[in-house]
Protein backbone atom coordinates (compact mmCIF):
# COMPACT_ATOMS: atom_id res chain seq x y z
CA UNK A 1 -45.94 -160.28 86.42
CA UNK A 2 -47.94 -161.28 83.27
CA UNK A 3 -50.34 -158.02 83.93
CA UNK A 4 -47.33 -155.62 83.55
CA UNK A 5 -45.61 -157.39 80.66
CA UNK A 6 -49.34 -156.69 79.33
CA UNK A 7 -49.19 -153.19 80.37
CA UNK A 8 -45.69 -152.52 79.27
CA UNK A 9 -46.62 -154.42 75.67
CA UNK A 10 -49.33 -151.91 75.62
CA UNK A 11 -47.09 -149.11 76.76
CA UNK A 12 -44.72 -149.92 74.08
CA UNK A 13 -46.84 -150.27 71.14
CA UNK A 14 -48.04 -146.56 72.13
CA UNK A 15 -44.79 -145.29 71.50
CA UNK A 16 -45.36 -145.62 67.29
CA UNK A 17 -47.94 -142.92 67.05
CA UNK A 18 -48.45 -141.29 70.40
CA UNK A 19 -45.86 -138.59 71.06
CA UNK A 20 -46.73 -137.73 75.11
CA UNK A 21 -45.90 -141.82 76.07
CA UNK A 22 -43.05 -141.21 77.84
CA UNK A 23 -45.34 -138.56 79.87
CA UNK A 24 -48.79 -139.82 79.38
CA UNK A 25 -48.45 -143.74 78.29
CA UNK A 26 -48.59 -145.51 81.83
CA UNK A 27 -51.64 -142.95 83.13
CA UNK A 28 -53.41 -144.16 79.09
CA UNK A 29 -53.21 -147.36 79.79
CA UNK A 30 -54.13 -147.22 83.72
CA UNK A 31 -57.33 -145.63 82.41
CA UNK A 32 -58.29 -148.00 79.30
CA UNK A 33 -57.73 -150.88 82.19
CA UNK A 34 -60.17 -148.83 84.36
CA UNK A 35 -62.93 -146.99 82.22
CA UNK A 36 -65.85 -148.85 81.40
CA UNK A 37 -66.76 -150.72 78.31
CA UNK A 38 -69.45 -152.63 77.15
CA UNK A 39 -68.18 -156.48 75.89
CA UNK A 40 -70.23 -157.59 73.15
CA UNK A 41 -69.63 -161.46 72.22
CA UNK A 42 -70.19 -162.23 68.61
CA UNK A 43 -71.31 -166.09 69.13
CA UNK A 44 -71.86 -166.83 65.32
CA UNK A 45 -69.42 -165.35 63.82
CA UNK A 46 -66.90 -165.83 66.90
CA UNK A 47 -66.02 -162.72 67.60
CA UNK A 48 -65.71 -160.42 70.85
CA UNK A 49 -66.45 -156.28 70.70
CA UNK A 50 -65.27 -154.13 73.21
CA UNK A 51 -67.38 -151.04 72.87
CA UNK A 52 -64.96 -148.57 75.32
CA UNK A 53 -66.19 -145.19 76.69
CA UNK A 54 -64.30 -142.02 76.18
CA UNK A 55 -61.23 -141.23 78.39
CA UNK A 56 -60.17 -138.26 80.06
CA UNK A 57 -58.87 -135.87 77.12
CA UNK A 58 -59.41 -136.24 73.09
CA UNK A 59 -55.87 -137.05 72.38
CA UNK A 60 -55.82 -140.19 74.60
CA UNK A 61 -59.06 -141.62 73.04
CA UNK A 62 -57.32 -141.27 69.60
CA UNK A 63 -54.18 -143.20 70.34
CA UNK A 64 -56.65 -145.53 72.15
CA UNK A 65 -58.33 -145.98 68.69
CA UNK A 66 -55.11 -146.37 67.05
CA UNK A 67 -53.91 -148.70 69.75
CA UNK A 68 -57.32 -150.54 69.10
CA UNK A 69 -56.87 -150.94 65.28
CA UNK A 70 -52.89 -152.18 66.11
CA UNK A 71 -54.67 -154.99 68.51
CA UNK A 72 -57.21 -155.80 65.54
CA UNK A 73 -54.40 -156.31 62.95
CA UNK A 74 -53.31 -159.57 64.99
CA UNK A 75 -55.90 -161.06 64.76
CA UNK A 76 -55.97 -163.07 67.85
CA UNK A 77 -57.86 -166.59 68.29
CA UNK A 78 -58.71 -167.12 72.17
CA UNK A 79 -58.14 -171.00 72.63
């Protein structure tokens, strides 16, 4: 249950700048869960980078990026 309130957070928050969610949002965020990505921990200055590879078409990765920069703005503290 907690995994799709993520997913539907996620799927949500798409909706501000991405104009194919109600077509496109669910198989976006499938893919971001799926693709690979390289998890950099930032031990000094405590800090974790997600370094993600490029999904399936050019539009997706942008509302990915914009999606990313929404995520940054809350800057979260994990415990």
């Amino acid at each position: 249950m907690l995994a799709y309130r993520a997913e539907s957070a996620l799927f949500n928050a798409l909706r501000d700048f991405y104009k194919y969610t109600d077509k496109e949002g669910r198989i976006i965020i499938n893919e971001i869960f799926t693709s690979e990505a390289d998890i950099i921990p930032g031990y000094q200055n405590k800090t974790l980078t997600v370094k993600r590879h490029s999904l399936s078409i050019p539009r997706a990765n942008d509302a990915v990026i914009k999606l990313c920069q929404l995520l940054n703005e809350t800057e979260t503290i994990y415990p």
